[in-house]
Structure formats: structure tokens, C-alpha cells
N, C-alpha and C. Protein backbone atom coordinates (compact mmCIF):
# COMPACT_ATOMS: atom_id res chain seq x y z
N UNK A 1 86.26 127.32 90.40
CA UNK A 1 87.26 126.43 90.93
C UNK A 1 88.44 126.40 89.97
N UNK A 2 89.69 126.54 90.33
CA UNK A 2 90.79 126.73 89.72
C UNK A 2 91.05 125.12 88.48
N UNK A 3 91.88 125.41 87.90
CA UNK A 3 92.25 124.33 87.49
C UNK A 3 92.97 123.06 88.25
N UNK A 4 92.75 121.96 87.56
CA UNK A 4 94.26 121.17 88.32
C UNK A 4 95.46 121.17 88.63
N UNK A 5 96.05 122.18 87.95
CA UNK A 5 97.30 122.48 88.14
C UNK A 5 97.33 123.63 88.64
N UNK A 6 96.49 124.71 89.38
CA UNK A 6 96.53 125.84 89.56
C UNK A 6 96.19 125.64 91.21
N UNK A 7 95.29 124.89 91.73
CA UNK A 7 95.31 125.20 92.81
C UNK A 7 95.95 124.98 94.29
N UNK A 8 96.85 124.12 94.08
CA UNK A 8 97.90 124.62 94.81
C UNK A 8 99.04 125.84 94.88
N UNK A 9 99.42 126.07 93.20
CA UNK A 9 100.06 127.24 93.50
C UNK A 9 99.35 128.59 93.84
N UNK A 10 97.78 128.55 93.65
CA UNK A 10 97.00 129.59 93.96
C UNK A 10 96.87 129.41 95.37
N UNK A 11 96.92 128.73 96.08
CA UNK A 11 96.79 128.32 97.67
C UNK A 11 98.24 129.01 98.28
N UNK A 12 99.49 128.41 97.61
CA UNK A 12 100.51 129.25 98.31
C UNK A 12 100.50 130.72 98.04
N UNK A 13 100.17 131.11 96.89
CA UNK A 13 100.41 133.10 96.64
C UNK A 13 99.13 133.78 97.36
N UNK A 14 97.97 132.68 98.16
CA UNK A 14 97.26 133.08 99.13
C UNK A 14 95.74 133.94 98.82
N UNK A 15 95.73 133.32 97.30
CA UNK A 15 94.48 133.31 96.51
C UNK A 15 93.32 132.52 97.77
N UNK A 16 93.53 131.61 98.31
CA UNK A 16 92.81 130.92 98.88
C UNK A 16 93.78 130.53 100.32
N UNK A 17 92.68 130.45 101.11
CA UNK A 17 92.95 130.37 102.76
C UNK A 17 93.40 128.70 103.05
N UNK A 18 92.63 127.75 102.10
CA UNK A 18 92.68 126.27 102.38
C UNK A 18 92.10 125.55 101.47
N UNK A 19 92.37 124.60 101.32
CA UNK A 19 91.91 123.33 100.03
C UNK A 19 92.22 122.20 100.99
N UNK A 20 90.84 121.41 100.56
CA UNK A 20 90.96 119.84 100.45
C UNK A 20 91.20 118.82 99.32
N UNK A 21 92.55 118.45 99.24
CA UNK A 21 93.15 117.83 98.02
C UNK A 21 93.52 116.47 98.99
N UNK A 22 93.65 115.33 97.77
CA UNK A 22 94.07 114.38 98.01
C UNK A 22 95.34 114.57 98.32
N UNK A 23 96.01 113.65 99.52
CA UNK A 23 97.69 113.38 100.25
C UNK A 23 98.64 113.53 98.80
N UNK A 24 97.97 112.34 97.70
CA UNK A 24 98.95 112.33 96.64
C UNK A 24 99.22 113.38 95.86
N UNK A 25 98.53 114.58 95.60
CA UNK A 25 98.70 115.66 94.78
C UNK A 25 99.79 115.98 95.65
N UNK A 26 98.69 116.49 97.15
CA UNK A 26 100.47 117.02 97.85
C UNK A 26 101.44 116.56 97.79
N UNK A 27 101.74 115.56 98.43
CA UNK A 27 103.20 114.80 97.96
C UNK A 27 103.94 115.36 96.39
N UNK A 28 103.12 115.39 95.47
CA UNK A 28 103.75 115.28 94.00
C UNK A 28 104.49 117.22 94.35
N UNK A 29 103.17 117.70 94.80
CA UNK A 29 103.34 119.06 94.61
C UNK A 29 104.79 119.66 95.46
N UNK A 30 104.95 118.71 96.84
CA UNK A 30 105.81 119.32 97.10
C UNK A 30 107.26 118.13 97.01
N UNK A 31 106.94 117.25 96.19
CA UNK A 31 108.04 117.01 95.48
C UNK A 31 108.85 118.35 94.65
N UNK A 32 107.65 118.66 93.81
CA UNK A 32 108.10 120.04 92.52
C UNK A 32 108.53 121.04 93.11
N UNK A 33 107.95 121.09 94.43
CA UNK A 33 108.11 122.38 94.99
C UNK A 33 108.69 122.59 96.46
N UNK A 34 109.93 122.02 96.23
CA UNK A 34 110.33 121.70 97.58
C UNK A 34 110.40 122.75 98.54
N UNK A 35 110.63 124.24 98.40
CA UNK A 35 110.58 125.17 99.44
C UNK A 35 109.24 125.08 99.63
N UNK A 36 107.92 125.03 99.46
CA UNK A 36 107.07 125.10 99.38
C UNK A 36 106.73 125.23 101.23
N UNK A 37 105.81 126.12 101.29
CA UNK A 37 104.95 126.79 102.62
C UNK A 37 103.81 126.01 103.15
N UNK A 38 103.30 125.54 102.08
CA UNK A 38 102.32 124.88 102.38
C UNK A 38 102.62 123.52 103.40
N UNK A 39 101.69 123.39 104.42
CA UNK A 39 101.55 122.15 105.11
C UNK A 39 100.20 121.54 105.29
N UNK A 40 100.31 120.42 105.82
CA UNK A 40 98.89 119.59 105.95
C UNK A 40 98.38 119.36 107.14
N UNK A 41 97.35 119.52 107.18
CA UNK A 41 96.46 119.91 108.50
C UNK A 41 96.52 118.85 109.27
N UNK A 42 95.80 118.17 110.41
CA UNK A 42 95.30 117.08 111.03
C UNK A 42 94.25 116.34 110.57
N UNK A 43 93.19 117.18 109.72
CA UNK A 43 92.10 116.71 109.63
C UNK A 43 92.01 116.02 108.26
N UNK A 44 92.05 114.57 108.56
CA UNK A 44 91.64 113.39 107.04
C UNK A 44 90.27 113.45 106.92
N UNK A 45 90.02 113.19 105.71
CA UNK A 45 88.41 113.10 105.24
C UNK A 45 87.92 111.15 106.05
N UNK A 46 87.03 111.43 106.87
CA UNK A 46 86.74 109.70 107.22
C UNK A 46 86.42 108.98 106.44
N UNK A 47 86.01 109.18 105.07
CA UNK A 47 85.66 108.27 103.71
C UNK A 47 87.56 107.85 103.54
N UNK A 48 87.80 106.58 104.12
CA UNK A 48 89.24 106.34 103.49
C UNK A 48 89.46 104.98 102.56
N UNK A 49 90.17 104.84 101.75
CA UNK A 49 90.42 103.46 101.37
C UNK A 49 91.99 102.96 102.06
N UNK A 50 91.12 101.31 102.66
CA UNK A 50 92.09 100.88 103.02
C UNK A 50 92.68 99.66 101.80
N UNK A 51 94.15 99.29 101.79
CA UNK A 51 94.79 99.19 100.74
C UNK A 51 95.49 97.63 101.59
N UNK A 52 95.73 96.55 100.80
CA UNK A 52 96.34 95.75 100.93
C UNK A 52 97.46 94.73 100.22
N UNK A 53 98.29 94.07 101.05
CA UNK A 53 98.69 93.00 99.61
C UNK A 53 98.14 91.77 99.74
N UNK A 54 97.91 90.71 98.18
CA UNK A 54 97.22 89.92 98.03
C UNK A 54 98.55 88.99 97.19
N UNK A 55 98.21 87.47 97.48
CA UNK A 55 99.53 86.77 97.37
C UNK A 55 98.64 85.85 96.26
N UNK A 56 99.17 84.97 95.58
CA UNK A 56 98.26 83.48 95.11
C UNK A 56 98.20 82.37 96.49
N UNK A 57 97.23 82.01 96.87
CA UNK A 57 97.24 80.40 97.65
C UNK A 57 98.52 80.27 97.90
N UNK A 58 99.23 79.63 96.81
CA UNK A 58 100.26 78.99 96.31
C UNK A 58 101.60 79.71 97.16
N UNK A 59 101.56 80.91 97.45
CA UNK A 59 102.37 81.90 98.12
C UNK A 59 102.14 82.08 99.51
N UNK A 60 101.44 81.28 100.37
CA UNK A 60 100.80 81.87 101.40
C UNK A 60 102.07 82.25 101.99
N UNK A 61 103.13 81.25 102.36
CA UNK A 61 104.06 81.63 102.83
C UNK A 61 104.95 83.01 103.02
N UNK A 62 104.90 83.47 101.47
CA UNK A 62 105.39 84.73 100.86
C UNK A 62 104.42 86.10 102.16
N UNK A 63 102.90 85.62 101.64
CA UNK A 63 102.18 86.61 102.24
C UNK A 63 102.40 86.31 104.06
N UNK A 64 102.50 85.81 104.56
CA UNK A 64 103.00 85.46 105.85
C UNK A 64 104.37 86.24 106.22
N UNK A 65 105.37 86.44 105.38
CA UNK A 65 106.40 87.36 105.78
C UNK A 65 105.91 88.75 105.31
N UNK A 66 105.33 89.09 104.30
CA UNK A 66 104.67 90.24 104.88
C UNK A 66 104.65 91.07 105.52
N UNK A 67 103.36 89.93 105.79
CA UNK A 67 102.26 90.19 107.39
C UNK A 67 103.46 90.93 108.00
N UNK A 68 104.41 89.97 108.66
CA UNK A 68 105.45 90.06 109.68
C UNK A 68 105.69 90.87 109.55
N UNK A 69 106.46 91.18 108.64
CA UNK A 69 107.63 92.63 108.02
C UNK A 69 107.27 94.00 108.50
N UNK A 70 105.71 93.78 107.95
CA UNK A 70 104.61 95.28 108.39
C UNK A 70 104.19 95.22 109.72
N UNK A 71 103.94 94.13 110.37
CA UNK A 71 103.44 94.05 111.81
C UNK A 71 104.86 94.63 112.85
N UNK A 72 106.11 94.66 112.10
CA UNK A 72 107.17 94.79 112.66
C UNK A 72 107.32 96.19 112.71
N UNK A 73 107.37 96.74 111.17
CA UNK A 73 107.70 98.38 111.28
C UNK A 73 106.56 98.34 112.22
N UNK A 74 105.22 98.60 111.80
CA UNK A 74 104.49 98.81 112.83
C UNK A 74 105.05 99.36 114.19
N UNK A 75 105.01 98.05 114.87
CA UNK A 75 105.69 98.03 116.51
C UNK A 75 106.59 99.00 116.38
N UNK A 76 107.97 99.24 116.03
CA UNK A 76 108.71 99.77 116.14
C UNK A 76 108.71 101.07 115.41
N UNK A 77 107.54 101.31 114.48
CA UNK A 77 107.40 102.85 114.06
C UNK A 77 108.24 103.78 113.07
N UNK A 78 108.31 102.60 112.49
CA UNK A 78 109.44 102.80 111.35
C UNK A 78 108.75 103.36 110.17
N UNK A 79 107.27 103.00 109.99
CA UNK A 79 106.85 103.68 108.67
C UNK A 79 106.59 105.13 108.86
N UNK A 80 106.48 106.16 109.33
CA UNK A 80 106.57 107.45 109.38
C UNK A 80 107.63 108.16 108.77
N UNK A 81 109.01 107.57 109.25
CA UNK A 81 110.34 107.50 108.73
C UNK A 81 110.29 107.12 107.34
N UNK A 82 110.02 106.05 106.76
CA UNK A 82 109.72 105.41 105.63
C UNK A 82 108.80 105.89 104.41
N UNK A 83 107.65 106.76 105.34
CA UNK A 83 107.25 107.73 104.53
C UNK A 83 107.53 108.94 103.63
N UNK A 84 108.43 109.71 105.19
CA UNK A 84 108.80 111.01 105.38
C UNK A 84 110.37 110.54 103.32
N UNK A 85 111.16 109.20 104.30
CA UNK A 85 111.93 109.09 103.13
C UNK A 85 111.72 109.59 101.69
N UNK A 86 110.19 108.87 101.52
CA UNK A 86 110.03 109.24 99.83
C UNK A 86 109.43 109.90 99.56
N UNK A 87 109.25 110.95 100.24
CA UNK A 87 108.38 112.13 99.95
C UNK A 87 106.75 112.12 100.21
N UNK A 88 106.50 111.03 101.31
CA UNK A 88 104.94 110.83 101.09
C UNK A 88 104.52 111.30 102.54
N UNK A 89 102.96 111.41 103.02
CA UNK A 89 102.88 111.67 104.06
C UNK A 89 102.57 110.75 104.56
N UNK A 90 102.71 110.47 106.03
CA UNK A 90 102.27 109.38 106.88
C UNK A 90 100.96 109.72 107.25
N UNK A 91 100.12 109.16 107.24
CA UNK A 91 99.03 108.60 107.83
C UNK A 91 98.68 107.15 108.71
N UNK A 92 98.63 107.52 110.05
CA UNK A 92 98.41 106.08 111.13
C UNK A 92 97.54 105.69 110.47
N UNK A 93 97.50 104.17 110.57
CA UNK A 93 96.48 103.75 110.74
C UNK A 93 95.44 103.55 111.77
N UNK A 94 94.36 103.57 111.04
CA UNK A 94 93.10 103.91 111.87
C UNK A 94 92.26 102.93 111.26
N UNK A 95 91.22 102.89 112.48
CA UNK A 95 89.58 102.18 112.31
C UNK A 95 88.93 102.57 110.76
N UNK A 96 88.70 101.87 110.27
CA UNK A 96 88.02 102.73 109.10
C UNK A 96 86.53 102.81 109.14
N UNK A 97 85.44 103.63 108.78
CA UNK A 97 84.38 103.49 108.67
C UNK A 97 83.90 102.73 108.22
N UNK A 98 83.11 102.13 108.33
CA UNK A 98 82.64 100.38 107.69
C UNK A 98 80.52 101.08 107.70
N UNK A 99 80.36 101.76 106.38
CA UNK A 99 78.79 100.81 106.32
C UNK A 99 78.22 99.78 105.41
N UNK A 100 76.95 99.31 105.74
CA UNK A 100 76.67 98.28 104.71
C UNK A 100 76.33 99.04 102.98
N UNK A 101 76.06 99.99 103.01
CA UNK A 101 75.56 100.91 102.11
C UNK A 101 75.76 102.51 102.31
N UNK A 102 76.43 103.01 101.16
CA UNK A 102 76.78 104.28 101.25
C UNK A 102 75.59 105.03 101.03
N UNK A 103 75.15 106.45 101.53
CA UNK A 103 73.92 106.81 100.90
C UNK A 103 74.27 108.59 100.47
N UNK A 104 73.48 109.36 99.80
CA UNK A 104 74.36 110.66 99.61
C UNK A 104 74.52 111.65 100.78
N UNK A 105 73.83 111.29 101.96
CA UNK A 105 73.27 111.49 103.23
C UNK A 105 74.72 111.68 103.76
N UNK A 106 75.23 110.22 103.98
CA UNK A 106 77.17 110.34 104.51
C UNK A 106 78.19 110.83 103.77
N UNK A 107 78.07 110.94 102.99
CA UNK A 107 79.04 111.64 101.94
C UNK A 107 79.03 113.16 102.13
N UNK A 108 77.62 113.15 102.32
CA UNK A 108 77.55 115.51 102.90
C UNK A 108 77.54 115.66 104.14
N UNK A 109 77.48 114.59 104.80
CA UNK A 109 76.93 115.18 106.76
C UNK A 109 78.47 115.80 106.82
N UNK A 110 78.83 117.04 107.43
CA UNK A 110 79.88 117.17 108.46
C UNK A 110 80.20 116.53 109.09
């Protein structure tokens, strides 16, 4: 297995057919590498973390516009755009897998 810093550029000179790397490498990578060939498939790994913001009590209010703000792009579909802006990829949101216990069983099934 290549190094960390090698296998993306070994992926574009076509050392390798495909890699599964985290969104954020890509992003960085084709920050550096803006002509870059490489693109990203359809297929996300279903192990995802979902990510939130968290306010004090004391702020509920604060966290209430938020909510809004994001429930808004949302509707109107503005974060794709918002993504694309800073160089990141969009990913919809989706259902996430929810079990009570991970086992090494789900982590290898296809």
C-alpha cells in the first residue's frame, strides 16, 4: 500500500484503477491539484458520522436560528453550491445506519 502522500498521485498516473479515501483527503488533494482527473464515484461507505452543532442551555435561542438557517439552505438547496464554493464535496443527507452495537461482522459484510 502506497504511502499517504502517494496514493492519490499514484491513482492519477494510473498505477491503480481506484481507491477508497476519505472526501477530506480528496478535497485537500484537489485543492493542490486543481487540474486534477480524478473524480468521485457515487458510492459512500454506509459507516458515516453524522456531525452537529451544540449551543449552552443558556443559548437555546442562538441554536434555534441555526436550526432555521440550515433547515432553510436545505429547502432551497443551497448547500451543494456552498460546498462546491470551498472546495468540498457535497454529500445529501441521508438516513444513517443506526446499530445498538458494532460487531467486526458489519464493518466486512459488502
Amino acid at each position: 500500500m502506497p504511502g499517504r502522500g502517494e496514493l492519490l498521485p499514484r491513482l492519477e498516473s494510473g498505477d491503480f484503477d481506484a481507491a477508497l479515501v476519505p472526501l477530506r483527503r480528496y478535497d485537500l488533494y484537489r485543492a493542490e491539484h486543481p487540474d486534477t482527473k480524478l473524480k468521485v464515484s457515487a458510492y459512500y461507505d454506509r459507516i458515516g458520522f453524522n456531525m452537529g452543532f451544540v449551543a449552552l442551555s443558556t443559548d437555546a435561542a442562538l441554536l434555534e436560528r441555526v436550526n432555521q438557517a440550515i433547515g432553510e439552505m436545505l429547502a432551497q438547496g443551497e448547500l451543494p453550491a456552498l460546498a462546491e464554493g470551498t472546495g468540498m464535496t457535497y454529500v445529501p443527507p441521508r438516513q444513517p445506519d443506526v446499530l445498538e452495537h458494532v460487531t467486526l461482522r458489519e464493518l466486512t459484510e459488502d
